[in-house]
C-alpha atoms as a PDB file:
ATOM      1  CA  UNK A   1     -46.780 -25.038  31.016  1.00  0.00           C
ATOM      2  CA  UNK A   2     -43.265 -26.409  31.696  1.00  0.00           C
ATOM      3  CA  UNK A   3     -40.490 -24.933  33.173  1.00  0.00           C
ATOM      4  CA  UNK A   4     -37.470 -26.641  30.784  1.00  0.00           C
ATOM      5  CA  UNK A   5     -36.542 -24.095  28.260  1.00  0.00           C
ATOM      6  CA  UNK A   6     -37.817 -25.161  24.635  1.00  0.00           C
ATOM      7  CA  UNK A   7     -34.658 -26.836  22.404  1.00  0.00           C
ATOM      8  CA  UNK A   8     -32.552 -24.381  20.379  1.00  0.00           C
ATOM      9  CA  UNK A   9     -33.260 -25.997  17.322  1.00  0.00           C
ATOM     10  CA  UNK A  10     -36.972 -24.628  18.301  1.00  0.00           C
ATOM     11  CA  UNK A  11     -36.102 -21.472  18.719  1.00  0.00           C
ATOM     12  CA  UNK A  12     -33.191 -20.879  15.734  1.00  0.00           C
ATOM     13  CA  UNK A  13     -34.527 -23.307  13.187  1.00  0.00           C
ATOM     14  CA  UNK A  14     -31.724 -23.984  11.145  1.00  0.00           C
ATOM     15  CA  UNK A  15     -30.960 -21.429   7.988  1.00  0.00           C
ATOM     16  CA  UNK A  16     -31.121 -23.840   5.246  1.00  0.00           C
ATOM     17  CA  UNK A  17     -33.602 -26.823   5.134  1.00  0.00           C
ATOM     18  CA  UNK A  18     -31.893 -30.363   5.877  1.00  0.00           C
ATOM     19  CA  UNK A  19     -30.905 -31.978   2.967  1.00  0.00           C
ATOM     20  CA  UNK A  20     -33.039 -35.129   1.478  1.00  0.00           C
ATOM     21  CA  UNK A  21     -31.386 -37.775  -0.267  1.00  0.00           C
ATOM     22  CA  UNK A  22     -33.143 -39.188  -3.276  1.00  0.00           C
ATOM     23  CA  UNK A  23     -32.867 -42.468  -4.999  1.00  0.00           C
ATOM     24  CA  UNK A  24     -31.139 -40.723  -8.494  1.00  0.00           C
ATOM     25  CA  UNK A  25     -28.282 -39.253  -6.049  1.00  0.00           C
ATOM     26  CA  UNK A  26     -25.705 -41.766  -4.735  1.00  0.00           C
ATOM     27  CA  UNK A  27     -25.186 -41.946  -1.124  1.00  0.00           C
ATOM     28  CA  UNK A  28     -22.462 -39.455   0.557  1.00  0.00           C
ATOM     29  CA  UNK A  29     -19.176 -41.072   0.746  1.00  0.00           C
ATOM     30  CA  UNK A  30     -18.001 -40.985   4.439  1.00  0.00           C
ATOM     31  CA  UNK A  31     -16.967 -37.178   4.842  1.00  0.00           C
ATOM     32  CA  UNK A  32     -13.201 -36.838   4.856  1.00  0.00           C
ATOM     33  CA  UNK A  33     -11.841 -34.152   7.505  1.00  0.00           C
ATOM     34  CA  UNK A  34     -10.982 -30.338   6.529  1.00  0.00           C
ATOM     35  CA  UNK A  35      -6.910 -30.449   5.750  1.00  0.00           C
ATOM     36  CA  UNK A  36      -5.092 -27.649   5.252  1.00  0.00           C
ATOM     37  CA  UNK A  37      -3.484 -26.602   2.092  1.00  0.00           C
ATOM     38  CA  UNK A  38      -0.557 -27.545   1.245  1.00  0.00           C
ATOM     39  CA  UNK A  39       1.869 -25.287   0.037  1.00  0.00           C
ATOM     40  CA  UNK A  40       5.251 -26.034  -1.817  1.00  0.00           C
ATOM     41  CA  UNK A  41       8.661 -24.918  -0.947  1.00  0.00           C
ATOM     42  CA  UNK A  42      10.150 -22.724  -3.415  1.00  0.00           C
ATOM     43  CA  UNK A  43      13.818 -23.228  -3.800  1.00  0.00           C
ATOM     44  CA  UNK A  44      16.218 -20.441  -3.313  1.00  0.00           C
ATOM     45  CA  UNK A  45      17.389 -20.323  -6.565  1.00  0.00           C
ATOM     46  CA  UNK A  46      13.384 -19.778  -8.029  1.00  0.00           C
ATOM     47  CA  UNK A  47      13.069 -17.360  -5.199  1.00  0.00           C
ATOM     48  CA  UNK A  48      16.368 -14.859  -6.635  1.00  0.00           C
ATOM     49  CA  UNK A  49      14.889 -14.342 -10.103  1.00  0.00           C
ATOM     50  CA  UNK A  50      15.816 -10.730 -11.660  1.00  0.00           C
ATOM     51  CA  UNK A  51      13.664  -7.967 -10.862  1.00  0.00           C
ATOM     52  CA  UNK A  52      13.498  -7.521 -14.556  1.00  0.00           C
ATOM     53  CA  UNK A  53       9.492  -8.296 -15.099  1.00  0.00           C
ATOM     54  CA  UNK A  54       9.047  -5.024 -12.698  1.00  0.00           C
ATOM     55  CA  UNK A  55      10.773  -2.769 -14.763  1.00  0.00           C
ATOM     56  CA  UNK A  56       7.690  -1.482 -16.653  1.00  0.00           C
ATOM     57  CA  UNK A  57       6.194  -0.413 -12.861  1.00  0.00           C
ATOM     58  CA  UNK A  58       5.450   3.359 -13.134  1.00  0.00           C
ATOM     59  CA  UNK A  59       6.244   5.341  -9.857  1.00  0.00           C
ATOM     60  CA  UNK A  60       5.625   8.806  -8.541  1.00  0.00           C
ATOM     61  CA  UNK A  61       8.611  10.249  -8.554  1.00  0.00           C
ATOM     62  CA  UNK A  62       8.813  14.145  -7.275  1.00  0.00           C
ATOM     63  CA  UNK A  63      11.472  16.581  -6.281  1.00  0.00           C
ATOM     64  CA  UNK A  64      10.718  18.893  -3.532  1.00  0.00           C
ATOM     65  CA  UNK A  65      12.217  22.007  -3.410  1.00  0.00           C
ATOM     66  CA  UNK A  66      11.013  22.793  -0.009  1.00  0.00           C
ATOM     67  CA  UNK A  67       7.689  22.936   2.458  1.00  0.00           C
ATOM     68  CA  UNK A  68       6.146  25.551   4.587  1.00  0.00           C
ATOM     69  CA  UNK A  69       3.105  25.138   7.450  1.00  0.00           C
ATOM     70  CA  UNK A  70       0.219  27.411   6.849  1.00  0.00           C
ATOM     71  CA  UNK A  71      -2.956  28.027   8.284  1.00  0.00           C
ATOM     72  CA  UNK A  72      -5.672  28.225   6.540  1.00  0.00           C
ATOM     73  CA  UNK A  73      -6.858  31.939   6.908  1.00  0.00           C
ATOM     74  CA  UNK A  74      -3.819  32.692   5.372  1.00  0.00           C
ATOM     75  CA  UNK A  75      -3.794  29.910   2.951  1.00  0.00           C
ATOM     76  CA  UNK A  76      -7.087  31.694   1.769  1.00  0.00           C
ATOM     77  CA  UNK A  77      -5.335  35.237   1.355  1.00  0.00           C
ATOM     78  CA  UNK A  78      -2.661  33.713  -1.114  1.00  0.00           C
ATOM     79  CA  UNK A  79      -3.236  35.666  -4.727  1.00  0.00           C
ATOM     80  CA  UNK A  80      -0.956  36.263  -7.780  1.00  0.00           C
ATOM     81  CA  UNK A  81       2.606  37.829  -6.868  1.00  0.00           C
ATOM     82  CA  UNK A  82       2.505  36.403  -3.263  1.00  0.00           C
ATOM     83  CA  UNK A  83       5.452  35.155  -1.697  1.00  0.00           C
ATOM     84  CA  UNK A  84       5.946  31.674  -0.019  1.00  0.00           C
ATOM     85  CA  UNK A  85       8.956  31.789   2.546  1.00  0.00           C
ATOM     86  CA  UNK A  86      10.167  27.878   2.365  1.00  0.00           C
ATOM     87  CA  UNK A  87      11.698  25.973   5.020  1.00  0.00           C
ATOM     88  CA  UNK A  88      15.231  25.384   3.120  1.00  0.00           C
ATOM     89  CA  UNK A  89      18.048  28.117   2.048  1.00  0.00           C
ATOM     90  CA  UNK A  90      19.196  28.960  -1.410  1.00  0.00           C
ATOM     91  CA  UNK A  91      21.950  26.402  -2.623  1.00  0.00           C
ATOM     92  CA  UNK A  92      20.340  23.539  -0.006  1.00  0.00           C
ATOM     93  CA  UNK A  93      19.863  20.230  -1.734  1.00  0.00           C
ATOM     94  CA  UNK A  94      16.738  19.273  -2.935  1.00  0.00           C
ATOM     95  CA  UNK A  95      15.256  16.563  -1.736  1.00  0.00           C
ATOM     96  CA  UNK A  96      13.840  13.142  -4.449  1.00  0.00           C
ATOM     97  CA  UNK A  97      10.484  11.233  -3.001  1.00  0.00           C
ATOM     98  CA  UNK A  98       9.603   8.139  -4.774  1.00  0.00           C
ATOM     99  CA  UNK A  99       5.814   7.420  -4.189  1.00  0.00           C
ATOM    100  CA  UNK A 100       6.076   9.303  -0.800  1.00  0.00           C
ATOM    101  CA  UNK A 101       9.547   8.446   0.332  1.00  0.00           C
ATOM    102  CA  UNK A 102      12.755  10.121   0.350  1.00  0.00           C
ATOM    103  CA  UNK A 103      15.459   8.151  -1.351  1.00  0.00           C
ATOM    104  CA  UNK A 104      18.285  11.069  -2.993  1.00  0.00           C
ATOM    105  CA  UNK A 105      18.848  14.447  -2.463  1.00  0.00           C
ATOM    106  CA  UNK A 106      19.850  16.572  -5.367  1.00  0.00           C
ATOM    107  CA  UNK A 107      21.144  19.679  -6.281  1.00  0.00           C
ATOM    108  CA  UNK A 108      18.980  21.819  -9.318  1.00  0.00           C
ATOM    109  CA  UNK A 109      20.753  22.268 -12.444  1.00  0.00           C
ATOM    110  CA  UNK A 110      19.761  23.190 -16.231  1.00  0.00           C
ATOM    111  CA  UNK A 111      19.840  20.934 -18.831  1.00  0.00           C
ATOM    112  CA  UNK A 112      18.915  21.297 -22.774  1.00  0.00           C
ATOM    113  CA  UNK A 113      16.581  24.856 -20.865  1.00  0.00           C
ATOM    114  CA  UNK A 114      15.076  22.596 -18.643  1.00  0.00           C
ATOM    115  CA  UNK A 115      15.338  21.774 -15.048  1.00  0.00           C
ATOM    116  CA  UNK A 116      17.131  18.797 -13.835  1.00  0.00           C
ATOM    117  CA  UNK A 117      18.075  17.223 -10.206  1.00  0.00           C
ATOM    118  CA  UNK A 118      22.126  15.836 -10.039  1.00  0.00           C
ATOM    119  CA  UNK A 119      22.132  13.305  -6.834  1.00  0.00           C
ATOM    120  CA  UNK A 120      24.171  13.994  -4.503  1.00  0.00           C
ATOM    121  CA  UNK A 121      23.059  11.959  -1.806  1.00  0.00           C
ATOM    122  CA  UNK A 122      21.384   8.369  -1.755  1.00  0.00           C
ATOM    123  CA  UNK A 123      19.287   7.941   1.484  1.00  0.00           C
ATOM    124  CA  UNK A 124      20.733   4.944   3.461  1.00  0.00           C
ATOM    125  CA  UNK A 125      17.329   4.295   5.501  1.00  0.00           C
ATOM    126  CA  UNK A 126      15.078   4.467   1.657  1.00  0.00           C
ATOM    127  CA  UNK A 127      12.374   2.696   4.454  1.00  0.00           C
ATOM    128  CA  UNK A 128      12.217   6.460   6.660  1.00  0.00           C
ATOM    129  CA  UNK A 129       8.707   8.130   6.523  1.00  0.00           C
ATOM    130  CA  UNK A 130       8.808  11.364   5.876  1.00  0.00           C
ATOM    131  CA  UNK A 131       7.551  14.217   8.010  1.00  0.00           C
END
């Protein structure tokens, strides 16, 4: 028995069989090295196109009225005729989430017998999480 460790190739044949060349196929070319892609410059007057082809984009747009932080015992005792206390006072704007993020706040109004939201405020920082 011999003390040198048997070759790799031994012990993790390799996972595909080698390939065997047969007279029908023509002989490899000599193998040209990996490049990476190349990619094109846009210019910046392609890159400034209107935002028009987005205007059919559906959002989720919401106006909150105001939150409140439960448990869940008491979550669980909630019926008809109960009263949630909310977190803003009467006559305090509203706020308007787009897909999760405040952008406006509004005030409620009635329009035609139906509620409505009048801006009042645009959110500078539209990028703020909301908590």
């Amino acid at each position: 028995m011999s003390d040198d460790p048997a070759p790799a190739t031994e012990l993790f044949p390799a996972p595909f069989p080698p390939r065997v060349s047969t007279a029908s196929s023509p002989a490899p070319a000599s193998a040209a090295p990996a490049t990476a892609p190349v990619f094109r410059e846009i210019s910046s007057t392609q890159s400034r196109q209107p935002l028009e082809h987005l205007g059919n984009v559906e959002l989720a747009v919401s106006m909150e009225l105001g939150r409140v932080r439960m448990r869940l015992a008491d979550v669980l005792k909630i019926g008809v005729g109960a009263v949630l206390e909310l977190d803003k006072l009467a006559g305090d704007p509203i706020d308007v989430v787009v897909n999760g993020r405040l952008v406006a706040r509004g005030e409620v109004v009635v329009v035609n017998e139906r509620f409505a939201v009048r801006i009042v405020q645009i959110v500078a920082d539209v990028t703020q999480d909301r908590g």
